[in-house]
Protein backbone atom coordinates (compact mmCIF):
# COMPACT_ATOMS: atom_id res chain seq x y z
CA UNK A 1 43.37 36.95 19.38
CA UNK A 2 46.44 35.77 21.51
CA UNK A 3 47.33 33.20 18.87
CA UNK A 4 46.29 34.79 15.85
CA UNK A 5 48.92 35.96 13.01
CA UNK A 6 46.31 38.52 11.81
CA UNK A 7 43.45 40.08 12.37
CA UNK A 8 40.71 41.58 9.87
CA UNK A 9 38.08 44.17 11.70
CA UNK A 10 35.72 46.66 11.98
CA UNK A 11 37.23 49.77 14.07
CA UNK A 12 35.62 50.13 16.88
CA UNK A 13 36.95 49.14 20.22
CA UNK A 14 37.65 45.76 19.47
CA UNK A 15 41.04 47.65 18.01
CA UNK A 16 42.38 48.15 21.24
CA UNK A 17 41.87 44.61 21.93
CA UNK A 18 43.93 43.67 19.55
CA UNK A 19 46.59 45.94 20.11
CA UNK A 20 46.37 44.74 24.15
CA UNK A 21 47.53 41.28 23.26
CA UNK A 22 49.95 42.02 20.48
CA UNK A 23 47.89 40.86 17.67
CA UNK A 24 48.73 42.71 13.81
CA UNK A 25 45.77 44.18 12.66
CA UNK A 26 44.15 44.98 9.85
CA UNK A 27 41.52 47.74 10.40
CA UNK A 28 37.92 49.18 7.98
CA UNK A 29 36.30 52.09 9.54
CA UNK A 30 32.14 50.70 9.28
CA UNK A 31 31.10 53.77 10.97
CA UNK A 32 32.03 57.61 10.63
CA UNK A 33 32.55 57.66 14.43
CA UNK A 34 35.27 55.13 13.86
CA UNK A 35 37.53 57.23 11.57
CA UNK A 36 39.39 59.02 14.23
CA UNK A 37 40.45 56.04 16.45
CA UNK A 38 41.72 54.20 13.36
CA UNK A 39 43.58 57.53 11.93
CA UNK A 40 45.30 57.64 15.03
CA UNK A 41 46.33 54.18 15.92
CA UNK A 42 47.17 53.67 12.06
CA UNK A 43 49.84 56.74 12.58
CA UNK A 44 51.00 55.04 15.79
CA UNK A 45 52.36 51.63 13.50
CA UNK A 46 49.22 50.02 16.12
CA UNK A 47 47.04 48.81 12.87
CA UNK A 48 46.84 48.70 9.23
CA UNK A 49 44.04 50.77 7.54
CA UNK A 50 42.35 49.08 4.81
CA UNK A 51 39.76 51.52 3.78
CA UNK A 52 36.21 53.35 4.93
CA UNK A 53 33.15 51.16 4.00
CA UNK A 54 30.97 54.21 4.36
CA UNK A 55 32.96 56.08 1.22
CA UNK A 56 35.22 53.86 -0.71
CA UNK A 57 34.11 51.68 -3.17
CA UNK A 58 36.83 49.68 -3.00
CA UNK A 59 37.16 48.32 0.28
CA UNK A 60 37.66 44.83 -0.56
CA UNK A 61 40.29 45.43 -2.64
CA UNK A 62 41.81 47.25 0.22
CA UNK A 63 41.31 44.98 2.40
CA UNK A 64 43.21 41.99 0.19
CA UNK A 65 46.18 43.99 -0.91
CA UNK A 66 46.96 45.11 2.81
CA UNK A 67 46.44 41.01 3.92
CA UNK A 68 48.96 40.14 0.94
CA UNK A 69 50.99 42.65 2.52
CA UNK A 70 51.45 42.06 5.84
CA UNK A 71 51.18 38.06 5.24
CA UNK A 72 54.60 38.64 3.31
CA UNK A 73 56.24 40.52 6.13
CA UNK A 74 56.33 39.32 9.44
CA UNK A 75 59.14 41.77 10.57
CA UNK A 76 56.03 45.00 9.68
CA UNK A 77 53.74 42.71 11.87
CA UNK A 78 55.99 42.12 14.86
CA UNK A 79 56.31 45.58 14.85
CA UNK A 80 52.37 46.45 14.92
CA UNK A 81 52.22 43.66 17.54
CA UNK A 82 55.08 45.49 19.75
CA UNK A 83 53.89 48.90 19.35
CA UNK A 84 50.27 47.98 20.38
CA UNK A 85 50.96 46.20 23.39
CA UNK A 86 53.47 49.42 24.22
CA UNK A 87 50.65 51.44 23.51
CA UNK A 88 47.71 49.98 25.28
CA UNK A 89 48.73 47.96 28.05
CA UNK A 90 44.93 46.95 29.61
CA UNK A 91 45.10 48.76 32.39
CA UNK A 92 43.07 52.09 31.92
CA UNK A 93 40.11 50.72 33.81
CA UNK A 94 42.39 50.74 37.09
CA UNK A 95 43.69 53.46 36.15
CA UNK A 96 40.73 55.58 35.77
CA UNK A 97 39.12 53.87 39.20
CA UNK A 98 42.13 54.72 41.11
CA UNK A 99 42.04 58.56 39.66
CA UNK A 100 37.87 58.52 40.84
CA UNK A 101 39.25 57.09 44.52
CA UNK A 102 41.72 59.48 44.94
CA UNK A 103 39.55 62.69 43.68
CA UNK A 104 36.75 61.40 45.88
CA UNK A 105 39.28 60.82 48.76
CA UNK A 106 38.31 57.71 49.42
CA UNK A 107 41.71 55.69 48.24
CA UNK A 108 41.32 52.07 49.41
């Protein structure tokens, strides 16, 4: 991922992967319950949706345009690589560990 141009995949949580370590990616929902994360970090510039495999035919297709796409501009994939490492920086776990300690009072 670190060294990769591009990325093709599935949109599940590997996405936010991806956008950790800057890489451009381009995103097919495999799942319904994948739809809303890939809306959402497609609108934030994060990723590049290609298509739904459960409802369009013509994913592939999707899928190949969007490659030629990005492959031809690397200024629209630095800019899904900057926006996705401003946008998930790989630090929720603490985050969410420090919130339990200090609810639970025990901050360490």
């Amino acid at each position: 991922m670190l060294e990769a141009d591009l990325a093709i995949s599935a949109a599940g949580q590997t996405l936010y992967e991806l956008a950790a370590v800057g890489c451009p990616t381009i995103a097919v929902a495999v799942a319904s319950n994948q739809l809303g994360q890939l809306r959402a970090l497609a609108d934030a510039g994060t990723v590049a949706m290609a298509g739904d495999a459960t409802s369009d035919k013509d994913v592939m297709d999707g899928i190949g345009s969007t490659v030629n796409a990005l492959l031809a501009d690397a200024n629209a994939r630095n800019a899904m690589s900057v926006t996705g490492q401003q946008l998930v920086d790989g630090q929720g776990a603490k985050r969410v560990a420090a919130a339990i300690r200090a609810a639970s009072g025990s901050e360490r």
